[in-house]
PDB file of N, CA and C in Angstrom:
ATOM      1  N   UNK A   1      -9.801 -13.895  30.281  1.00  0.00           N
ATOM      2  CA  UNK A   1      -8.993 -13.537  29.143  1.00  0.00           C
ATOM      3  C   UNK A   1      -8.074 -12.373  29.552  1.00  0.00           C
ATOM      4  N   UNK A   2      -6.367 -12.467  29.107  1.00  0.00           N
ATOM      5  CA  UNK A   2      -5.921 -11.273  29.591  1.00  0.00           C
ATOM      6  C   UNK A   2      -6.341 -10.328  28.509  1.00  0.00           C
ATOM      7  N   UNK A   3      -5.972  -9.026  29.366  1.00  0.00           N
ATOM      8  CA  UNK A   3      -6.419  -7.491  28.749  1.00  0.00           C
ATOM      9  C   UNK A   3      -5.500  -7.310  27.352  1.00  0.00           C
ATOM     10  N   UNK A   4      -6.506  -6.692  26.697  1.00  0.00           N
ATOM     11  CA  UNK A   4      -4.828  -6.067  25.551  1.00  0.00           C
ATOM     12  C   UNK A   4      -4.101  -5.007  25.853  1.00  0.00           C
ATOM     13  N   UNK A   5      -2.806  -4.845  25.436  1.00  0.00           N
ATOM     14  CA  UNK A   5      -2.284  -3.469  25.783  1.00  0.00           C
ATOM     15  C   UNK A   5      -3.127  -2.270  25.088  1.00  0.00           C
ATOM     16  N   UNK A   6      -3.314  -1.246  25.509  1.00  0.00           N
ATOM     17  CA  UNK A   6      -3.801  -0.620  25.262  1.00  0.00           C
ATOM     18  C   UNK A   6      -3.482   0.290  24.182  1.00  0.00           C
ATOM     19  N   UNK A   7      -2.447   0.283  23.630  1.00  0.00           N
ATOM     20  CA  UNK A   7      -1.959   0.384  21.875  1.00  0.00           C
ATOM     21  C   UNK A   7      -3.320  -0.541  20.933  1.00  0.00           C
ATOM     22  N   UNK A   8      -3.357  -1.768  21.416  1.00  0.00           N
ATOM     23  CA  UNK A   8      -3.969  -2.428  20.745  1.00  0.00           C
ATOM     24  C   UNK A   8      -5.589  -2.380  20.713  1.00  0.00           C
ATOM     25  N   UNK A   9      -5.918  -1.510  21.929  1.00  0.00           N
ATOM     26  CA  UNK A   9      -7.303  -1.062  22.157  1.00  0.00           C
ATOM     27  C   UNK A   9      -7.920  -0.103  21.633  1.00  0.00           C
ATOM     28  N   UNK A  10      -7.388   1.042  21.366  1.00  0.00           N
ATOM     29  CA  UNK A  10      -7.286   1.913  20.317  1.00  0.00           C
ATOM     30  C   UNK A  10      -5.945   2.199  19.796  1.00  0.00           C
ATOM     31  N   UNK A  11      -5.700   1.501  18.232  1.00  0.00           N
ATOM     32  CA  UNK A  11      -4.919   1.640  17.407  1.00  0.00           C
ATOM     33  C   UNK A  11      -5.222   3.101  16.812  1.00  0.00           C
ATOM     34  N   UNK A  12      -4.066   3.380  16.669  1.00  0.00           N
ATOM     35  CA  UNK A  12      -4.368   5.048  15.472  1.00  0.00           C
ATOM     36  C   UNK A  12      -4.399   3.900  14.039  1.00  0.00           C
ATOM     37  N   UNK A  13      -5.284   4.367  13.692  1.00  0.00           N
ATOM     38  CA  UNK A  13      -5.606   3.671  11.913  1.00  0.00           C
ATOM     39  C   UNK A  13      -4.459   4.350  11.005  1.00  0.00           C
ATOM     40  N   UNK A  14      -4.275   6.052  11.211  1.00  0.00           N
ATOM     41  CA  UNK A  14      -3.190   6.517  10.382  1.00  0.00           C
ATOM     42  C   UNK A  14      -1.681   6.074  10.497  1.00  0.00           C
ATOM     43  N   UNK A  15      -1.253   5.417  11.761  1.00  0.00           N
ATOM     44  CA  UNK A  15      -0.335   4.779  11.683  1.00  0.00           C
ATOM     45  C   UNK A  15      -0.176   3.730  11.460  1.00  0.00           C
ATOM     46  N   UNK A  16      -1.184   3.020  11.245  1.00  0.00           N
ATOM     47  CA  UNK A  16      -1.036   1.703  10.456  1.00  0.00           C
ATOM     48  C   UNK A  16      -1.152   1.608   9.189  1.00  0.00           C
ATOM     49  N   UNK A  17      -1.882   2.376   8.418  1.00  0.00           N
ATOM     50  CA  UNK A  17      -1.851   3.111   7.198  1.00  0.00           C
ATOM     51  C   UNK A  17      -0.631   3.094   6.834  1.00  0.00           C
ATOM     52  N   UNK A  18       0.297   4.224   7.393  1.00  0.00           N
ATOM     53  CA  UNK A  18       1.307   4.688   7.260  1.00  0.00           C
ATOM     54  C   UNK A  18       2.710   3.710   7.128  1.00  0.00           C
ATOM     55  N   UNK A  19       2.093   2.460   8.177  1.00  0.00           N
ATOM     56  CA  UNK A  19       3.108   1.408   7.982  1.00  0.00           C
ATOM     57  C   UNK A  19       2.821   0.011   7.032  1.00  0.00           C
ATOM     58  N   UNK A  20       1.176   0.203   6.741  1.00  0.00           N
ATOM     59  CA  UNK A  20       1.545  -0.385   5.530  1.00  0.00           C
ATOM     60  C   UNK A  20       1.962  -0.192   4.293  1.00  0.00           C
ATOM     61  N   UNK A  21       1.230   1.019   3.868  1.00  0.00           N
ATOM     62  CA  UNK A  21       2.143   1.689   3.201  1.00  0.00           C
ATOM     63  C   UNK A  21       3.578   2.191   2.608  1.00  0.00           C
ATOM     64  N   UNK A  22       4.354   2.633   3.819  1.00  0.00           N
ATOM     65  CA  UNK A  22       5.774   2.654   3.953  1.00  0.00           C
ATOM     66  C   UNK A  22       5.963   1.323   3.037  1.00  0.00           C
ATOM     67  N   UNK A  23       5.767  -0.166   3.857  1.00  0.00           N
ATOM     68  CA  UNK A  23       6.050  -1.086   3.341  1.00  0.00           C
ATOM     69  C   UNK A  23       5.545  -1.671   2.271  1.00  0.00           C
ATOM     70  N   UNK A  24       4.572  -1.418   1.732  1.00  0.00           N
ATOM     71  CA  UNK A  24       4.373  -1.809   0.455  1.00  0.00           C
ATOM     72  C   UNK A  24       5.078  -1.018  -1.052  1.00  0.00           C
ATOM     73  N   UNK A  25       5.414   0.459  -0.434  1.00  0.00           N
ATOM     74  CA  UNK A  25       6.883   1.204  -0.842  1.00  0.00           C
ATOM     75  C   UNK A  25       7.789   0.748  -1.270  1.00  0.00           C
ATOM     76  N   UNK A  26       8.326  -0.239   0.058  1.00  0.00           N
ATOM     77  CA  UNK A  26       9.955  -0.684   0.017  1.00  0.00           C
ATOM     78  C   UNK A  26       9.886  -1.914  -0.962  1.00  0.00           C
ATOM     79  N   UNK A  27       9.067  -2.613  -0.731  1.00  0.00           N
ATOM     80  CA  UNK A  27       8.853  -3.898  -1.693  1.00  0.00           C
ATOM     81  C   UNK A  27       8.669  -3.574  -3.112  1.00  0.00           C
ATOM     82  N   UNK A  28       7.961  -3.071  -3.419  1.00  0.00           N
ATOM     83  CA  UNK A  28       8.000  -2.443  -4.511  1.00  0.00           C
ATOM     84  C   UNK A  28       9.407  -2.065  -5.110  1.00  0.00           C
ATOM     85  N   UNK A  29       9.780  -0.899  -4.577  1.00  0.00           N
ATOM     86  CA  UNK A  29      11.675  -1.095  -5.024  1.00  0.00           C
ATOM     87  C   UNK A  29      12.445  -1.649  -4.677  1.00  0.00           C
ATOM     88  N   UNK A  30      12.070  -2.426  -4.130  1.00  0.00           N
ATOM     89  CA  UNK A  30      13.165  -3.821  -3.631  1.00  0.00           C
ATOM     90  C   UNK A  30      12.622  -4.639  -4.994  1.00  0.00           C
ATOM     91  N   UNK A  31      11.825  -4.841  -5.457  1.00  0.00           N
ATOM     92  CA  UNK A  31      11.958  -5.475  -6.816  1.00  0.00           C
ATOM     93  C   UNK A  31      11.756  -5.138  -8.071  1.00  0.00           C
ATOM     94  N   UNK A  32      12.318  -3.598  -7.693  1.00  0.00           N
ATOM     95  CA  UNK A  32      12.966  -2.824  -9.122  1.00  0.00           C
ATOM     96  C   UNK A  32      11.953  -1.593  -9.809  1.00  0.00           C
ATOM     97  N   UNK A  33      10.585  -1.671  -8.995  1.00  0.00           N
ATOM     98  CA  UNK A  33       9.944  -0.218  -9.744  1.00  0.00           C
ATOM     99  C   UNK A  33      11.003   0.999  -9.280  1.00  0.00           C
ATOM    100  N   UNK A  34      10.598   1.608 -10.098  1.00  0.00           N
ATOM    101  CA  UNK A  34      10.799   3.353  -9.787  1.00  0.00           C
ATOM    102  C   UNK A  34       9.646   3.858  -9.444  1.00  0.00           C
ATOM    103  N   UNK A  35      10.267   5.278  -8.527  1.00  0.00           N
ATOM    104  CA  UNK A  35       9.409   6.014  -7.327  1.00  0.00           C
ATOM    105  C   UNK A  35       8.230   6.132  -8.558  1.00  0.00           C
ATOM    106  N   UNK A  36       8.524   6.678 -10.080  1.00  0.00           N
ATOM    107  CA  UNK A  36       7.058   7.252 -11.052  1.00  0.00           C
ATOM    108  C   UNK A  36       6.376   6.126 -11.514  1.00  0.00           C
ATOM    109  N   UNK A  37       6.711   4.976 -11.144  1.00  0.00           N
ATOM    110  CA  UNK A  37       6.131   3.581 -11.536  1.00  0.00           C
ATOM    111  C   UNK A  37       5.217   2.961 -10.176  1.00  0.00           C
ATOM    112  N   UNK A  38       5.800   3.899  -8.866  1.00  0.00           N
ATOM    113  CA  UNK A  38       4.935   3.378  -8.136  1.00  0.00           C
ATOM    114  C   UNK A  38       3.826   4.260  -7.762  1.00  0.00           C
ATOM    115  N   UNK A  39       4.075   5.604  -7.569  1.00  0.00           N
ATOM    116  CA  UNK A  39       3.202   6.379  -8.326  1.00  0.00           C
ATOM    117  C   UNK A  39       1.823   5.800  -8.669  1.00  0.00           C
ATOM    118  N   UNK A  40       2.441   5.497 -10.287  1.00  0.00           N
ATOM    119  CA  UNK A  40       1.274   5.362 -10.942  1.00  0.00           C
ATOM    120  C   UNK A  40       0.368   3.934 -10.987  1.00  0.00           C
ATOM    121  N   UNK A  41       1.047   3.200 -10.017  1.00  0.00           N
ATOM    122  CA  UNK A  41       0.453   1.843  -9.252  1.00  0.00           C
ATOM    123  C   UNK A  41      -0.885   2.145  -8.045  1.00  0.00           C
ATOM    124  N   UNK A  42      -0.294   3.300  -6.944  1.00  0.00           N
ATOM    125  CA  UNK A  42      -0.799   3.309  -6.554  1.00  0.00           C
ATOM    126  C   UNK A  42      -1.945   4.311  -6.619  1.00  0.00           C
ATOM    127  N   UNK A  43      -2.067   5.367  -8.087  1.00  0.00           N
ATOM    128  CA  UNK A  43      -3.094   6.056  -8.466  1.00  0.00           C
ATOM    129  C   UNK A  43      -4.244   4.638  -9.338  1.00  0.00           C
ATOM    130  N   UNK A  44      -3.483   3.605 -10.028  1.00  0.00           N
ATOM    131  CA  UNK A  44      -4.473   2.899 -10.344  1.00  0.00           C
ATOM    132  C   UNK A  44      -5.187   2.572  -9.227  1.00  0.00           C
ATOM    133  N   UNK A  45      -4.871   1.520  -8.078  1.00  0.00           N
ATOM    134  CA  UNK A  45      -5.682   1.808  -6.614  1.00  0.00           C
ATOM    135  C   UNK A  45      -6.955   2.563  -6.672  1.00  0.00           C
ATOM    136  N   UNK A  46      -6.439   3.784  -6.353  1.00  0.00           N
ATOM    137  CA  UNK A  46      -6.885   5.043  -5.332  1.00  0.00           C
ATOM    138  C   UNK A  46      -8.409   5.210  -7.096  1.00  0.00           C
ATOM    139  N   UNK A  47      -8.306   4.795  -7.736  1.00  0.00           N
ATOM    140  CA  UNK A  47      -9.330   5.124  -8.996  1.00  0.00           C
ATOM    141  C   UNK A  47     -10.143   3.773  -9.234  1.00  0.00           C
ATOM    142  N   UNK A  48      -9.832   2.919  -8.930  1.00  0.00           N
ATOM    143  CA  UNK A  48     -11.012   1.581  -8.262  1.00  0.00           C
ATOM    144  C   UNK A  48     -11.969   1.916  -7.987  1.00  0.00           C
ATOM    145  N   UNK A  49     -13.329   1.791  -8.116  1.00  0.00           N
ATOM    146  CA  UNK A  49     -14.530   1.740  -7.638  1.00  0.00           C
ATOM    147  C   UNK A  49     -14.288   0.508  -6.591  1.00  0.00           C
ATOM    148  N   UNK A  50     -13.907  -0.842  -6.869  1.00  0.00           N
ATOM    149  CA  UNK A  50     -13.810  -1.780  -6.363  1.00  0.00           C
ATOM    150  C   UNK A  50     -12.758  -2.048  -5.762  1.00  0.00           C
ATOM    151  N   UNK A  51     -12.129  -2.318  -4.289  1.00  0.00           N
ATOM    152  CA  UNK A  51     -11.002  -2.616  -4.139  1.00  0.00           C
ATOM    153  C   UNK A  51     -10.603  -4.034  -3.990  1.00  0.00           C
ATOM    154  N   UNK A  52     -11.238  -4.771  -4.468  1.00  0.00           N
ATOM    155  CA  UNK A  52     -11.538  -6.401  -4.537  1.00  0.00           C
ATOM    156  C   UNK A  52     -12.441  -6.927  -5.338  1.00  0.00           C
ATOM    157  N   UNK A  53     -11.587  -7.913  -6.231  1.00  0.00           N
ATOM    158  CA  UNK A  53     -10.360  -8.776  -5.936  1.00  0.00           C
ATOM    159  C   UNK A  53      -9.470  -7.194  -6.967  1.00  0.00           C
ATOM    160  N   UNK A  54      -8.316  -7.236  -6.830  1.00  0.00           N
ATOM    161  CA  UNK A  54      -7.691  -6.270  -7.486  1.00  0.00           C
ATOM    162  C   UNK A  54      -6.630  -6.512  -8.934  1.00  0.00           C
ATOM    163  N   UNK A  55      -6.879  -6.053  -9.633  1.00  0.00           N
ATOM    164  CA  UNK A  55      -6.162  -6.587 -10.923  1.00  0.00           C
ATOM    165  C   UNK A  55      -5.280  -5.563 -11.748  1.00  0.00           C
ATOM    166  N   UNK A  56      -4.311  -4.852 -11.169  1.00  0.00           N
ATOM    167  CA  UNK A  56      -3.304  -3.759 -11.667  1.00  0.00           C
ATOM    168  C   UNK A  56      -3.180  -4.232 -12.983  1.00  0.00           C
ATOM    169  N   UNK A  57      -3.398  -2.977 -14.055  1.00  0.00           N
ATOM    170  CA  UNK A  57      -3.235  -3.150 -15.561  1.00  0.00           C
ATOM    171  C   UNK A  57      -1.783  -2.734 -15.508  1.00  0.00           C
ATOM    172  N   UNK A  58      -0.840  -3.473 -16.362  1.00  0.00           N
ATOM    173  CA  UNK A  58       0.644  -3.271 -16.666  1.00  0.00           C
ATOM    174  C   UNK A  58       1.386  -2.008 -16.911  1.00  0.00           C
ATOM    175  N   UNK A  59       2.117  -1.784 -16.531  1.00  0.00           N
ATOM    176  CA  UNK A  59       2.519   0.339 -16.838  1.00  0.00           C
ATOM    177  C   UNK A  59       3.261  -0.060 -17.954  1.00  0.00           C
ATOM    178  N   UNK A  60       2.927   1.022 -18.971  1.00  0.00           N
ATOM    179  CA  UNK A  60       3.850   0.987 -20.504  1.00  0.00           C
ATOM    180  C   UNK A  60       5.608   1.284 -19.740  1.00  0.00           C
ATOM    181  N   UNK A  61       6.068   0.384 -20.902  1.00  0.00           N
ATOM    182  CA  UNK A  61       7.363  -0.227 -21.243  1.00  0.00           C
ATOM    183  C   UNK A  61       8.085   1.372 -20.991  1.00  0.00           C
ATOM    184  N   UNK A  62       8.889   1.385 -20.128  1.00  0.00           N
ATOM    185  CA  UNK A  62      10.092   2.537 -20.247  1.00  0.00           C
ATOM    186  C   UNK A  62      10.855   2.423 -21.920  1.00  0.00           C
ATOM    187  N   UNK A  63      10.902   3.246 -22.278  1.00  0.00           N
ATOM    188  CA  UNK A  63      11.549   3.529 -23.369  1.00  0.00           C
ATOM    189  C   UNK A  63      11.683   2.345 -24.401  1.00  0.00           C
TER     190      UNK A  63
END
């Protein structure tokens, strides 16, 4: 079997973090939240006991 590069042998976890993240960011306002809408998307997350299966409750109506 060939070797892996060695990026791939030890990955830094915080930079993959970091890039999924980033990108789950951009998508997000690429289909129209705002930065305080994503926010408060990703504090619902981070307050899960469970992170699976995941079921985001709806953010009240802007104005």
């Amino acid at each position: 079997m060939k070797p892996r590069p060695l990026y791939m042998e030890n990955p830094d976890k915080y930079e993959i973090a970091n890039e999924v993240l980033s990108s789950a960011i951009r998508v997000l306002q690429a289909v129209g939240f705002y930065e305080d809408e994503i926010l408060q998307l990703f504090d619902q997350v981070a307050k899960k006991r469970e992170r699976f299966p995941l079921h985001l409750e709806p953010l009240a109506d802007r104005g």
